[in-house]
C-alpha atoms as a PDB file:
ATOM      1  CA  UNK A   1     132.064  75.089 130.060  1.00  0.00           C
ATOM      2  CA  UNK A   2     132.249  78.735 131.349  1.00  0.00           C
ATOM      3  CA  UNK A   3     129.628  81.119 129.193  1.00  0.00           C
ATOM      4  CA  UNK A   4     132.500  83.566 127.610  1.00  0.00           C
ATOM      5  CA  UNK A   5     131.672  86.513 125.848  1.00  0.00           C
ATOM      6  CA  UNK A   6     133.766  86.636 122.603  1.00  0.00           C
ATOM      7  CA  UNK A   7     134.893  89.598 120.717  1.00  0.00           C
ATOM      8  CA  UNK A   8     136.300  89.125 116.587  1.00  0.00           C
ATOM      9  CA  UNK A   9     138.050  92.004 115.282  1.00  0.00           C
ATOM     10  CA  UNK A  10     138.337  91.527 111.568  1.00  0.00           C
ATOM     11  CA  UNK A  11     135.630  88.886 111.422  1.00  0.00           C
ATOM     12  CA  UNK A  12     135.116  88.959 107.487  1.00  0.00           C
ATOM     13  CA  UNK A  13     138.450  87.574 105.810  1.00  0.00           C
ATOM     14  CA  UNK A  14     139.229  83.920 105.324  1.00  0.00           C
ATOM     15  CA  UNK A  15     140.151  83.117 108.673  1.00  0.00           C
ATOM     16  CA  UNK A  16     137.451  84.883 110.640  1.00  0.00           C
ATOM     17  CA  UNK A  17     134.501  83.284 108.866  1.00  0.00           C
ATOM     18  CA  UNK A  18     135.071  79.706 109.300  1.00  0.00           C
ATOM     19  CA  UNK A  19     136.236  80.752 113.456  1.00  0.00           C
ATOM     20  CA  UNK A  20     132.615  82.704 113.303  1.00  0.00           C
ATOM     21  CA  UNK A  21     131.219  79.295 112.684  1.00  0.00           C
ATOM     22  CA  UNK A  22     133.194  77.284 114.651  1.00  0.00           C
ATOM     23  CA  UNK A  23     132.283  79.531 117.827  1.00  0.00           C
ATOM     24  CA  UNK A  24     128.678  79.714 116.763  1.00  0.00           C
ATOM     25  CA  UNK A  25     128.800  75.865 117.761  1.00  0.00           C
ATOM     26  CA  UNK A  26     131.030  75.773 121.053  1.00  0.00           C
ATOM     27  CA  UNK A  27     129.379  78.473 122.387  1.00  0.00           C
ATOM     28  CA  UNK A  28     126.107  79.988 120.798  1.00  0.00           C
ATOM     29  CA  UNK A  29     125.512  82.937 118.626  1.00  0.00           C
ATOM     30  CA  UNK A  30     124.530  85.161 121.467  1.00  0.00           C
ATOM     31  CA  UNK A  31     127.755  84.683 123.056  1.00  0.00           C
ATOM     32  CA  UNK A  32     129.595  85.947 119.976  1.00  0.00           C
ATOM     33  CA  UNK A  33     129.887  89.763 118.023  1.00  0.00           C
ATOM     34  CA  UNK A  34     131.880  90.001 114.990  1.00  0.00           C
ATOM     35  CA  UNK A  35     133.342  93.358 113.757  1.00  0.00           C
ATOM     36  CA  UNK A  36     135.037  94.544 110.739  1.00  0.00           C
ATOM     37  CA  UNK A  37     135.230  97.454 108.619  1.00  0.00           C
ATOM     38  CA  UNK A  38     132.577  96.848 106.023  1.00  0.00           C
ATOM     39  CA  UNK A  39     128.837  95.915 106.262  1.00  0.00           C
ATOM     40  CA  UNK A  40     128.736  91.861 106.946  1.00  0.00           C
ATOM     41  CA  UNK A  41     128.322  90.157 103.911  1.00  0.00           C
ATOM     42  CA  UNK A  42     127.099  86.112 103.539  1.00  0.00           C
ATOM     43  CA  UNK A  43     127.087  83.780 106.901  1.00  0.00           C
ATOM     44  CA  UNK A  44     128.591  87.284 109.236  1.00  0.00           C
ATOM     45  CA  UNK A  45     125.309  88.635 108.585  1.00  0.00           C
ATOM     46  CA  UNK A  46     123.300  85.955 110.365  1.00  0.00           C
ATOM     47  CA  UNK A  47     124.925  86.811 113.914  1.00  0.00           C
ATOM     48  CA  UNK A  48     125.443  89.848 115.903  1.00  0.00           C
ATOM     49  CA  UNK A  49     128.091  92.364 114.091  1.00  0.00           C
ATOM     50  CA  UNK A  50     129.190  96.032 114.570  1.00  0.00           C
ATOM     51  CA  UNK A  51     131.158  97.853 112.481  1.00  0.00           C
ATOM     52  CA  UNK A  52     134.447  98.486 113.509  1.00  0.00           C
ATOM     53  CA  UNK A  53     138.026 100.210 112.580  1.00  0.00           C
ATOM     54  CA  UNK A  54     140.091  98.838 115.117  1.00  0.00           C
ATOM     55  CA  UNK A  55     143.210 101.519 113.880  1.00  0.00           C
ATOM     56  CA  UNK A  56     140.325 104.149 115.681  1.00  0.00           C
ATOM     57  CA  UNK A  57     140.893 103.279 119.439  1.00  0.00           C
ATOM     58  CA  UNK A  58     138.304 105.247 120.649  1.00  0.00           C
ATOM     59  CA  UNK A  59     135.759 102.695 118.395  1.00  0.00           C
ATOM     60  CA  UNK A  60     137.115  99.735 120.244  1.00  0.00           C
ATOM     61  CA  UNK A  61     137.437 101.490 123.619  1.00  0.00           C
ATOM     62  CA  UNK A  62     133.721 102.198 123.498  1.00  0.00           C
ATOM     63  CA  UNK A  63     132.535  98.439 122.237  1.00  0.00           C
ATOM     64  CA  UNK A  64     134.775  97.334 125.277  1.00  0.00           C
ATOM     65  CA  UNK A  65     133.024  99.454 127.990  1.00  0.00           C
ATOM     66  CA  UNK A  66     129.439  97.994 126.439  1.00  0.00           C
ATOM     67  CA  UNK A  67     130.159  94.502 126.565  1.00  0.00           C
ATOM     68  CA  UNK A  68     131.902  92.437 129.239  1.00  0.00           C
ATOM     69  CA  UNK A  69     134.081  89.855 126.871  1.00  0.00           C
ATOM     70  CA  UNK A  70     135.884  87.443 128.174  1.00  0.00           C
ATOM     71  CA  UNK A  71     138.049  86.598 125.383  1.00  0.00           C
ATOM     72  CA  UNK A  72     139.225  88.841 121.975  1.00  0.00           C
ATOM     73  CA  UNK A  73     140.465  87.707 119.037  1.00  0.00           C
ATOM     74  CA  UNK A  74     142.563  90.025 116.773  1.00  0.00           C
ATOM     75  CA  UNK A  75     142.411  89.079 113.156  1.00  0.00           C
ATOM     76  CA  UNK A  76     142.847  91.774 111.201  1.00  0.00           C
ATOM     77  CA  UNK A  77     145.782  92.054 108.848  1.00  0.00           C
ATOM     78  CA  UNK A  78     146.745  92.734 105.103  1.00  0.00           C
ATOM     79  CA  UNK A  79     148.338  89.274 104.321  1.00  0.00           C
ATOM     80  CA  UNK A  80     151.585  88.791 102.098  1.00  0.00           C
ATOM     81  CA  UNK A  81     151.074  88.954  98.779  1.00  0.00           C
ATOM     82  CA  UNK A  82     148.973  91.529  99.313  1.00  0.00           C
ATOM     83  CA  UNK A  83     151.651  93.600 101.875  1.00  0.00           C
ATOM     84  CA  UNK A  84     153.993  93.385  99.292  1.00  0.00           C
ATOM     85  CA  UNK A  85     152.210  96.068  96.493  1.00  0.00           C
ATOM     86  CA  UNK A  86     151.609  98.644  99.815  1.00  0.00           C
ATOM     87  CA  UNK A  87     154.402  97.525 102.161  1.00  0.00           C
ATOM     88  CA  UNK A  88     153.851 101.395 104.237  1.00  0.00           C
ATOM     89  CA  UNK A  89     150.209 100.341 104.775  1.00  0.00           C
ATOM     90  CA  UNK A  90     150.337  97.222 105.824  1.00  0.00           C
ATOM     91  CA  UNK A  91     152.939  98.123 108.641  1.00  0.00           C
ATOM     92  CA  UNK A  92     150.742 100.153 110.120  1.00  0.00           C
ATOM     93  CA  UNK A  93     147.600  98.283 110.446  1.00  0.00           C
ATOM     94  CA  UNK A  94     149.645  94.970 111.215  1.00  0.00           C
ATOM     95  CA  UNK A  95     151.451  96.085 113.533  1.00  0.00           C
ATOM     96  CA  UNK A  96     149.309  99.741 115.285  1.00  0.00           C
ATOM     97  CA  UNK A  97     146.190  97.467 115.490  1.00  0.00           C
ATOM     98  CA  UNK A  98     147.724  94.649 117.872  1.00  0.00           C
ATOM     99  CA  UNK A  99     149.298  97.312 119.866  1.00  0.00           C
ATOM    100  CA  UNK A 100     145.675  99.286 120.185  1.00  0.00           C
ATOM    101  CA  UNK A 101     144.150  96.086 121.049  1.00  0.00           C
ATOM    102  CA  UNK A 102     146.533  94.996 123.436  1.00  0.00           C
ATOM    103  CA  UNK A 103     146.601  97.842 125.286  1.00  0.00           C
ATOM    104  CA  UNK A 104     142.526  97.995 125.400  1.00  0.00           C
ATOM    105  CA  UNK A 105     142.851  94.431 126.414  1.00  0.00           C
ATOM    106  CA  UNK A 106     145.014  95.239 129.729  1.00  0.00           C
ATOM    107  CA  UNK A 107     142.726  98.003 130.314  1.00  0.00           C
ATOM    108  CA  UNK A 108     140.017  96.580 129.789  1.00  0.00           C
ATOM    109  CA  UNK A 109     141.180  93.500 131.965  1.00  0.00           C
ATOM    110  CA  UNK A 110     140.070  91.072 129.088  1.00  0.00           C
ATOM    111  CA  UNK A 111     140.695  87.499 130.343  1.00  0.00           C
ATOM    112  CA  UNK A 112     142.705  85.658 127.196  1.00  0.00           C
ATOM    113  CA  UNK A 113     143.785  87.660 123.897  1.00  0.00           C
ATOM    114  CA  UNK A 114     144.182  85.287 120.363  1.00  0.00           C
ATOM    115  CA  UNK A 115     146.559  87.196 117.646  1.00  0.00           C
ATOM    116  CA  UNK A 116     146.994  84.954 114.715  1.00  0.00           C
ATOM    117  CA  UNK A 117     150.943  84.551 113.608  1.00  0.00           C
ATOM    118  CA  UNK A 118     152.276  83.070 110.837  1.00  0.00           C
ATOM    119  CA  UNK A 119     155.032  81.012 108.727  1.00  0.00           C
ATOM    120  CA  UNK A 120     155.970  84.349 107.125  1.00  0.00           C
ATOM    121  CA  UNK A 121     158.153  84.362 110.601  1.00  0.00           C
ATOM    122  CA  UNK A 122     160.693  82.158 109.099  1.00  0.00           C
ATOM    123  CA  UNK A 123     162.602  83.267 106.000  1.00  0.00           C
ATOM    124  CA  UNK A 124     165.834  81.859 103.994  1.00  0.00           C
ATOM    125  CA  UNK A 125     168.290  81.113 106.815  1.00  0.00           C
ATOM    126  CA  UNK A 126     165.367  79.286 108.802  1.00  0.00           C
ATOM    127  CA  UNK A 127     166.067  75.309 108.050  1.00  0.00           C
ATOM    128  CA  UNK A 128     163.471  74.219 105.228  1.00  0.00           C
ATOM    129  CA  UNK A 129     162.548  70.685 106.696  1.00  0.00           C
ATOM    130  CA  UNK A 130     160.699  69.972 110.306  1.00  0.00           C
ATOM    131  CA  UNK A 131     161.414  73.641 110.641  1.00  0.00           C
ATOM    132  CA  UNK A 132     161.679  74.038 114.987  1.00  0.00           C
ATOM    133  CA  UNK A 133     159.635  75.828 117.400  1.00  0.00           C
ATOM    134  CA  UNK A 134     162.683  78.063 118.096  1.00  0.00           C
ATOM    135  CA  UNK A 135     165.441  78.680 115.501  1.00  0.00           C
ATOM    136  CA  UNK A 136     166.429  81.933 113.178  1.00  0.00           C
ATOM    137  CA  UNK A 137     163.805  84.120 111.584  1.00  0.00           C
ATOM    138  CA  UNK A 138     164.990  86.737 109.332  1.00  0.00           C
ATOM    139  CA  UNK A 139     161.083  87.212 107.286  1.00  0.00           C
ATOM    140  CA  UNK A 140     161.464  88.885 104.188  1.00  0.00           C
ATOM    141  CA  UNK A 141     158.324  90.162 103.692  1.00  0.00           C
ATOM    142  CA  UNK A 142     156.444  93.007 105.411  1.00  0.00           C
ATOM    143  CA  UNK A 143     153.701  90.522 106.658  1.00  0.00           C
ATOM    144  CA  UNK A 144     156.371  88.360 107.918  1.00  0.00           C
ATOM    145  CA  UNK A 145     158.487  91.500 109.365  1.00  0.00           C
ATOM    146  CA  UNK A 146     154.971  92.236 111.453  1.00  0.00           C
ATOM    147  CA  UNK A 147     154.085  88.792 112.410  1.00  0.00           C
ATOM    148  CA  UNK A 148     158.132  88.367 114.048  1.00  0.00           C
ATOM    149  CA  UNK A 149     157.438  91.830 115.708  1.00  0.00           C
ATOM    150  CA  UNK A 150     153.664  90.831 116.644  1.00  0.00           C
ATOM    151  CA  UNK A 151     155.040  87.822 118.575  1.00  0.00           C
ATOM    152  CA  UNK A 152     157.700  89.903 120.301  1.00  0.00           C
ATOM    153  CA  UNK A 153     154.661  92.248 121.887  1.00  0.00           C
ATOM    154  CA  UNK A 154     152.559  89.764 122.510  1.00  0.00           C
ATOM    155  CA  UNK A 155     155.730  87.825 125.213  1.00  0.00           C
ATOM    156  CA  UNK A 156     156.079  91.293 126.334  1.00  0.00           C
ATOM    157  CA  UNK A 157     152.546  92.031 127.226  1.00  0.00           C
ATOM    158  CA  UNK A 158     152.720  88.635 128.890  1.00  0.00           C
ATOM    159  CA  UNK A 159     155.775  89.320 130.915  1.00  0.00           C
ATOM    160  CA  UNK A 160     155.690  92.819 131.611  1.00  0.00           C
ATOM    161  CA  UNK A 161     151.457  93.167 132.346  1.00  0.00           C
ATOM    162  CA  UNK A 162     150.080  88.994 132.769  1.00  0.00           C
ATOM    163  CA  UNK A 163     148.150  89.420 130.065  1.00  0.00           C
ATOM    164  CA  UNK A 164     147.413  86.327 128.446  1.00  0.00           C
ATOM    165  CA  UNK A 165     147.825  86.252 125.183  1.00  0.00           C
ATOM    166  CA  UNK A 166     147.950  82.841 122.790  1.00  0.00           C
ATOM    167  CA  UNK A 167     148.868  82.081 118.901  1.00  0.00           C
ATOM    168  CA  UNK A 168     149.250  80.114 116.357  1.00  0.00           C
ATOM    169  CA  UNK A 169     152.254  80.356 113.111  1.00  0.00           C
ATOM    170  CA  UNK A 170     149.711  79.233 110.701  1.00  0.00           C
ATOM    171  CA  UNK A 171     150.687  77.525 107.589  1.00  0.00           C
ATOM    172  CA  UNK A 172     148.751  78.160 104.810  1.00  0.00           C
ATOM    173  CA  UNK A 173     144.925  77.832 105.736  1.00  0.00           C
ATOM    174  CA  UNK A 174     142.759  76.639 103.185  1.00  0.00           C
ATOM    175  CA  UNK A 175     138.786  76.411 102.710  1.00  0.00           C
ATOM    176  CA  UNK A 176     135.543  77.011 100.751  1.00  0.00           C
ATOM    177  CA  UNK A 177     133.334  78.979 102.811  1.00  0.00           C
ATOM    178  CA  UNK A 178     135.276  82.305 102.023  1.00  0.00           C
ATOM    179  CA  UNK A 179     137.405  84.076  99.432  1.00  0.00           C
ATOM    180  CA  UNK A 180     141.102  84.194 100.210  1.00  0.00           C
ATOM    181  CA  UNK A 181     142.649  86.991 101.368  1.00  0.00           C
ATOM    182  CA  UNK A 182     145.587  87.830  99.332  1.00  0.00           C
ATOM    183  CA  UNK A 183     148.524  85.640 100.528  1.00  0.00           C
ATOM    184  CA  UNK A 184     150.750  83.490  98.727  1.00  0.00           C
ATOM    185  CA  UNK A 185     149.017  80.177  99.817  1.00  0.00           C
ATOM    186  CA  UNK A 186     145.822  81.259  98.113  1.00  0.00           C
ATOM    187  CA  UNK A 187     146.726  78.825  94.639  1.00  0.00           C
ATOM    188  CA  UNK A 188     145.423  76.156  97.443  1.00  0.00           C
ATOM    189  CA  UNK A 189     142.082  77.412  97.995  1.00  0.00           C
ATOM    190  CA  UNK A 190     141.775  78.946  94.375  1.00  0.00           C
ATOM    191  CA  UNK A 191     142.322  75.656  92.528  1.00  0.00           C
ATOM    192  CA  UNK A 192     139.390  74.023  94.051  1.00  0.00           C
ATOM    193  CA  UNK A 193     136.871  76.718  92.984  1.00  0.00           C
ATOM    194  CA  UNK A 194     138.856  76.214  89.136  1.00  0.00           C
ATOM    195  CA  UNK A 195     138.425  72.492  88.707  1.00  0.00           C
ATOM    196  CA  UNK A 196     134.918  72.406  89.965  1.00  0.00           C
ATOM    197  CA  UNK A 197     133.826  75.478  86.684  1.00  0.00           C
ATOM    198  CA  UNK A 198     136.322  75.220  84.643  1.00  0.00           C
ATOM    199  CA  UNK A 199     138.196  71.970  85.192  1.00  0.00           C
ATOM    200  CA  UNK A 200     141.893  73.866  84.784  1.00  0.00           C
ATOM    201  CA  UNK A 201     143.648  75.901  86.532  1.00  0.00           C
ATOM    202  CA  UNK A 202     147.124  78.320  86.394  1.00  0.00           C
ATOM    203  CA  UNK A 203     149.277  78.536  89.409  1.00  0.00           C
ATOM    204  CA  UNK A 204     151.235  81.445  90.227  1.00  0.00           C
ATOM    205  CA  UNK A 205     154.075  78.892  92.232  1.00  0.00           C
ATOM    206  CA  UNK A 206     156.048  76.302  90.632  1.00  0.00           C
ATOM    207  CA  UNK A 207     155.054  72.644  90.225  1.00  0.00           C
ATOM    208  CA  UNK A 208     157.152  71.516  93.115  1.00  0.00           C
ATOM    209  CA  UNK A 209     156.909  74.301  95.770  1.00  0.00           C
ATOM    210  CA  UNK A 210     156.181  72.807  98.749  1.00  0.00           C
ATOM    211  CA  UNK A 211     154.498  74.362 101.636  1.00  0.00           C
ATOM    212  CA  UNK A 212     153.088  73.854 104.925  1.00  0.00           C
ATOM    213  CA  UNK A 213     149.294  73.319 104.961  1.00  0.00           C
ATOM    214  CA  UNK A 214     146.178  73.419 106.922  1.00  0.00           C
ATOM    215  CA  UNK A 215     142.523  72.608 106.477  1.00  0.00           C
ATOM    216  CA  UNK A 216     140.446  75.060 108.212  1.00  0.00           C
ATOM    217  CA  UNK A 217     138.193  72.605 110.010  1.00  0.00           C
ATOM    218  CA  UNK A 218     141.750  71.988 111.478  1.00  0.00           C
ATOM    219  CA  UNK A 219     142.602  75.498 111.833  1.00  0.00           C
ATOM    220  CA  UNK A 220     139.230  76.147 113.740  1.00  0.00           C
ATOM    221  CA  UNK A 221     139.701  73.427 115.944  1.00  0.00           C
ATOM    222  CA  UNK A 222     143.389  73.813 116.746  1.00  0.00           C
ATOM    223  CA  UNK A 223     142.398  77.790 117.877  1.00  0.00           C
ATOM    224  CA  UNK A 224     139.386  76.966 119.970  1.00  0.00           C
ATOM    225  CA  UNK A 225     141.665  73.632 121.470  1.00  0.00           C
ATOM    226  CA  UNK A 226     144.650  76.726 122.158  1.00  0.00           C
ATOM    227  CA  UNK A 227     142.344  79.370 123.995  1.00  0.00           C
ATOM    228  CA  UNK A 228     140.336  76.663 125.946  1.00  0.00           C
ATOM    229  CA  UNK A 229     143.351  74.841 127.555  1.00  0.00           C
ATOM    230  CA  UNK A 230     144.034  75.675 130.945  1.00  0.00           C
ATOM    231  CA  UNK A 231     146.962  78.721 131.121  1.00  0.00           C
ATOM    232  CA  UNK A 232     149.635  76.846 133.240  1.00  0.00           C
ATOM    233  CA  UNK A 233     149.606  74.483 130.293  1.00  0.00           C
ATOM    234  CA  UNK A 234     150.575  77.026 127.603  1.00  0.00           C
ATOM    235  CA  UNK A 235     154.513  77.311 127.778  1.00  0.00           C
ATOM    236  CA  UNK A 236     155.036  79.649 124.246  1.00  0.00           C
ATOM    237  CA  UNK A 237     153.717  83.356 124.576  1.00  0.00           C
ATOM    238  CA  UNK A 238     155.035  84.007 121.380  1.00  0.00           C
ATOM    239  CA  UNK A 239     153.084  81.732 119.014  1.00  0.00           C
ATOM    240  CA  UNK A 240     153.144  77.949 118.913  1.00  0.00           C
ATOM    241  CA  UNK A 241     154.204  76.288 115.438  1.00  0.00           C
ATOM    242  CA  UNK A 242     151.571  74.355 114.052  1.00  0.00           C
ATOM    243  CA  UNK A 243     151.034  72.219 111.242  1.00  0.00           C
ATOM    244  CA  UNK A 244     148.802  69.339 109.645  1.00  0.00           C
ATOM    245  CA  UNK A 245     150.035  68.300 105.694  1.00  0.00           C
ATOM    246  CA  UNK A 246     153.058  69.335 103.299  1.00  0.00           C
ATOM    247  CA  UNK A 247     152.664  69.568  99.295  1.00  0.00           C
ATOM    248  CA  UNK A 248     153.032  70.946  96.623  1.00  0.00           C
ATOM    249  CA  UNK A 249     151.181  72.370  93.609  1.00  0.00           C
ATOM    250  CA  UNK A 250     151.311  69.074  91.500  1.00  0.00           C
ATOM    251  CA  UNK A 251     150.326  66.924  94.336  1.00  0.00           C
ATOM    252  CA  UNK A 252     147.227  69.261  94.863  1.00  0.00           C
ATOM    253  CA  UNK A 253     145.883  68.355  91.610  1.00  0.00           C
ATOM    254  CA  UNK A 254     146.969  64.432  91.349  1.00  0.00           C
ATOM    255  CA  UNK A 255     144.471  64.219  94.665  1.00  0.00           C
ATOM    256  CA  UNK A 256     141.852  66.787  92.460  1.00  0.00           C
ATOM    257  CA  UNK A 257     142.410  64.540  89.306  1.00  0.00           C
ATOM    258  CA  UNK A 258     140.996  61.287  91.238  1.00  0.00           C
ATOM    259  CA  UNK A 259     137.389  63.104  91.573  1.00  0.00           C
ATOM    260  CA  UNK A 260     137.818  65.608  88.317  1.00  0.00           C
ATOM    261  CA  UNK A 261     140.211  63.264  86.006  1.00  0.00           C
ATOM    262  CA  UNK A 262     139.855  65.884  82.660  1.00  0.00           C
ATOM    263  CA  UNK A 263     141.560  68.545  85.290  1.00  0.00           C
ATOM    264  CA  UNK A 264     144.296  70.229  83.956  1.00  0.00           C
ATOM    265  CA  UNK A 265     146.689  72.550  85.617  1.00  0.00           C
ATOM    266  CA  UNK A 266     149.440  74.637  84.154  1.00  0.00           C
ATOM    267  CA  UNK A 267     152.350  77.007  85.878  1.00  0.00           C
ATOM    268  CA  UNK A 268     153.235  80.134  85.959  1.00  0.00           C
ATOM    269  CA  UNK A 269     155.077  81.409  88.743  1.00  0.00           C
ATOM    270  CA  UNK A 270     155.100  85.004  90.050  1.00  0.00           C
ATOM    271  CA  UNK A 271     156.372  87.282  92.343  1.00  0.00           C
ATOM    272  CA  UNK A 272     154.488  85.249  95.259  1.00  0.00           C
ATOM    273  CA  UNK A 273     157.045  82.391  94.364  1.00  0.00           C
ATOM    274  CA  UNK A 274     159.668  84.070  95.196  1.00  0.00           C
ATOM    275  CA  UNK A 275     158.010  84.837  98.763  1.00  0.00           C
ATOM    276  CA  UNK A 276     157.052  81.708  99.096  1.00  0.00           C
ATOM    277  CA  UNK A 277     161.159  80.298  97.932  1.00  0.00           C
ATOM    278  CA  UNK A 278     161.952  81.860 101.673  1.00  0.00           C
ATOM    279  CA  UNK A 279     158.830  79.619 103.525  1.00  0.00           C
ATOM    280  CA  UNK A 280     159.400  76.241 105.016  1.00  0.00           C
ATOM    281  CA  UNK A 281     158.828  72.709 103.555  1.00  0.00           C
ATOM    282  CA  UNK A 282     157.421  71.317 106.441  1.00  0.00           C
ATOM    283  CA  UNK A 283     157.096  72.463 110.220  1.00  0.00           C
ATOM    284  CA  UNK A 284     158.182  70.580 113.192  1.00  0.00           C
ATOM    285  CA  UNK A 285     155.071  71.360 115.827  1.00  0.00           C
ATOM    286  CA  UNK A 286     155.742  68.995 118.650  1.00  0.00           C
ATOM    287  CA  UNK A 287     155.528  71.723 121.377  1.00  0.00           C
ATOM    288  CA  UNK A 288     151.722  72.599 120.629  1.00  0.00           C
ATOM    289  CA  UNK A 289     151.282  68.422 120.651  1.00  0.00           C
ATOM    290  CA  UNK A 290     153.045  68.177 123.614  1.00  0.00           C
ATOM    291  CA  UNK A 291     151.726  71.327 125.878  1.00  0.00           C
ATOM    292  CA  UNK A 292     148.399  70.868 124.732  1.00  0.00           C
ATOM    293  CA  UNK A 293     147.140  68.532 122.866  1.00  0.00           C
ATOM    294  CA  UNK A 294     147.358  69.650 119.260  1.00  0.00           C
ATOM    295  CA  UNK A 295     146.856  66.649 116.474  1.00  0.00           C
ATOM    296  CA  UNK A 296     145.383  67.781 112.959  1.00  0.00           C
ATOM    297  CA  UNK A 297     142.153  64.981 111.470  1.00  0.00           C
ATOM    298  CA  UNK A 298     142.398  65.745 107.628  1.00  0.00           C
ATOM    299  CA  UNK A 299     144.867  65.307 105.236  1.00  0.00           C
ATOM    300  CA  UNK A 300     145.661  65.648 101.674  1.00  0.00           C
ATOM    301  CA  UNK A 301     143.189  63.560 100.660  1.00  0.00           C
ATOM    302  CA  UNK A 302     140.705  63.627 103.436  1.00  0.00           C
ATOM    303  CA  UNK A 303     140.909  67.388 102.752  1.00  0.00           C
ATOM    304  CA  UNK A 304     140.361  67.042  98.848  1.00  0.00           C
ATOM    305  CA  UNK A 305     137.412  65.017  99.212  1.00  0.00           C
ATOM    306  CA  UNK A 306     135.398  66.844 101.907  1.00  0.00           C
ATOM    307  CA  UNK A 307     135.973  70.300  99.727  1.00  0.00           C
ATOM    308  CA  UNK A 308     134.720  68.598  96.718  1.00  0.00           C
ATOM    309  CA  UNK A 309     132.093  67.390  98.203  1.00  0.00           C
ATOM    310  CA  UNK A 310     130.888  70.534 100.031  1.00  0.00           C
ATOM    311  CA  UNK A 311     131.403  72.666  96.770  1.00  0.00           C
ATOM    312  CA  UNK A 312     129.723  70.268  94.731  1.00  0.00           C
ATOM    313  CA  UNK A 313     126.631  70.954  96.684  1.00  0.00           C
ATOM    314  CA  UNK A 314     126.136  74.789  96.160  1.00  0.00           C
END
């Protein structure tokens, strides 16, 4: 495998710590420098880091000219739930950010650019079930208004300069090696931590909303699987739909009840139900299994158990 030279722009959320780890194994720490805003906290402080605000091009301009990186990946973003209390805000970053780092990434001549999309895309005229690669998207949500936009820049940095730049819609990710991030998929990652202390647990989405969702082992290995396949392979340059499992709330904790059986978990729905009303049941992703590859290893269950498991032990 060719030695790249990787560069994470919002390294500390959800996302970016488990990809941290992930590269840490495919290519070595010294191949690797996470950046965010704030001082690295937990596993980010174990590798190389530099702070970074990536809405300050001049920052990124300079940590370009000092390292020769072959590949960038642009995570940071103020997520949906989260968008929604300072919709202004998270505009800006979304959508300023991937245009500084695009533009730093033609100048720079950077070889392959990752920007992370999303199922916020779709919204209430998308079909619900086996949603397509290409159909309507009318997002109702900021995050989802920036992600639609996102992927429009990213084709057009494609066509117009040959930069090549890959993503992924994500469904909603889910782990235990980092807090979530403030989006309305985070009832998935909360209820673990929940059942493990305090064996119950109140969701903020109803009993039956179902959702697309992802296991970040998945997630990890579906991005790295993405940036390493060859380029004449890769036949979206918006962002490929992707997806492993579909549940719901109360299927969630039947597969948490089998290990924790005095779990209880009661309902209360929010304002993030109503975002998450406009999401997808279920996402047809046969174009990232047929252009390159893509086939998810855990689900429900699988997933239940090996989080268990791993939280059991701290």
């Amino acid at each position: 495998m060719k030695k790249e030279k990787i560069l994470v722009i919002g390294a500390g959320g959800q996302l970016g710590t488990e990809l941290i780890q992930g590269f840490w194994k495919v290519y070595g720490k010294d191949r690797i420098i996470a950046t965010d805003i704030k001082e690295p906290q937990g596993i980010l402080a174990q590798g190389n880091f530099e702070l970074l605000d990536v809405m300050k091009p001049k920052q990124l301009q300079a940590l370009l000219q000092k390292n020769k990186f072959t590949q960038l990946y642009h995570l940071a973003a103020v997520l949906s739930a989260s968008g929604e209390k300072n919709p202004k805000s998270a505009w800006r970053l979304n959508m300023e950010s991937l245009i500084h780092v695009l533009d730093e990434a033609v100048a720079s001549k950077i070889e392959k650019v990752y920007w992370p999309s999303s199922i916020a895309v779709f919204g209430p005229s998308t079909p619900k079930d086996h949603t397509p690669q290409d159909t309507i998207m009318d997002p109702v949500t900021i995050y989802g208004i920036s992600k639609q936009a996102g992927e429009r820049w990213c084709e057009w940095y494609w066509r117009r300069y040959g930069l090549d730049v890959r993503s992924l819609r994500y469904p909603g990710l889910i782990g235990y090696k980092a807090q979530p991030g403030g989006g309305t998929t985070d009832y998935a990652v909360e209820i673990f931590l929940a059942a493990l202390k305090e064996k119950k647990y109140e969701c903020f989405l109803k009993r039956d909303a179902y959702l697309p969702m992802m296991y970040m082992e998945d997630a990890v290995k579906a991005t790295i699987d993405l940036m390493e396949t060859p380029a004449e392979r890769i036949k979206v340059r918006s962002a490929y739909n992707i997806s492993a499992m579909s549940f719901c709330p109360a299927e969630i904790a039947a597969a948490i009840t089998k290990h924790i059986p005095e779990f209880q978990i009661t309902y209360r729905p929010d304002f993030r139900q109503e975002i998450a009303d406009t999401w997808p049941n279920s996402i047809d992703d046969s174009r990232a299994r047929g252009d390159w590859g893509w086939k998810p290893e855990f689900d429900l269950q699988e997933m239940t158990t090996d989080i268990l498991r791993n939280l059991s032990a701290f």
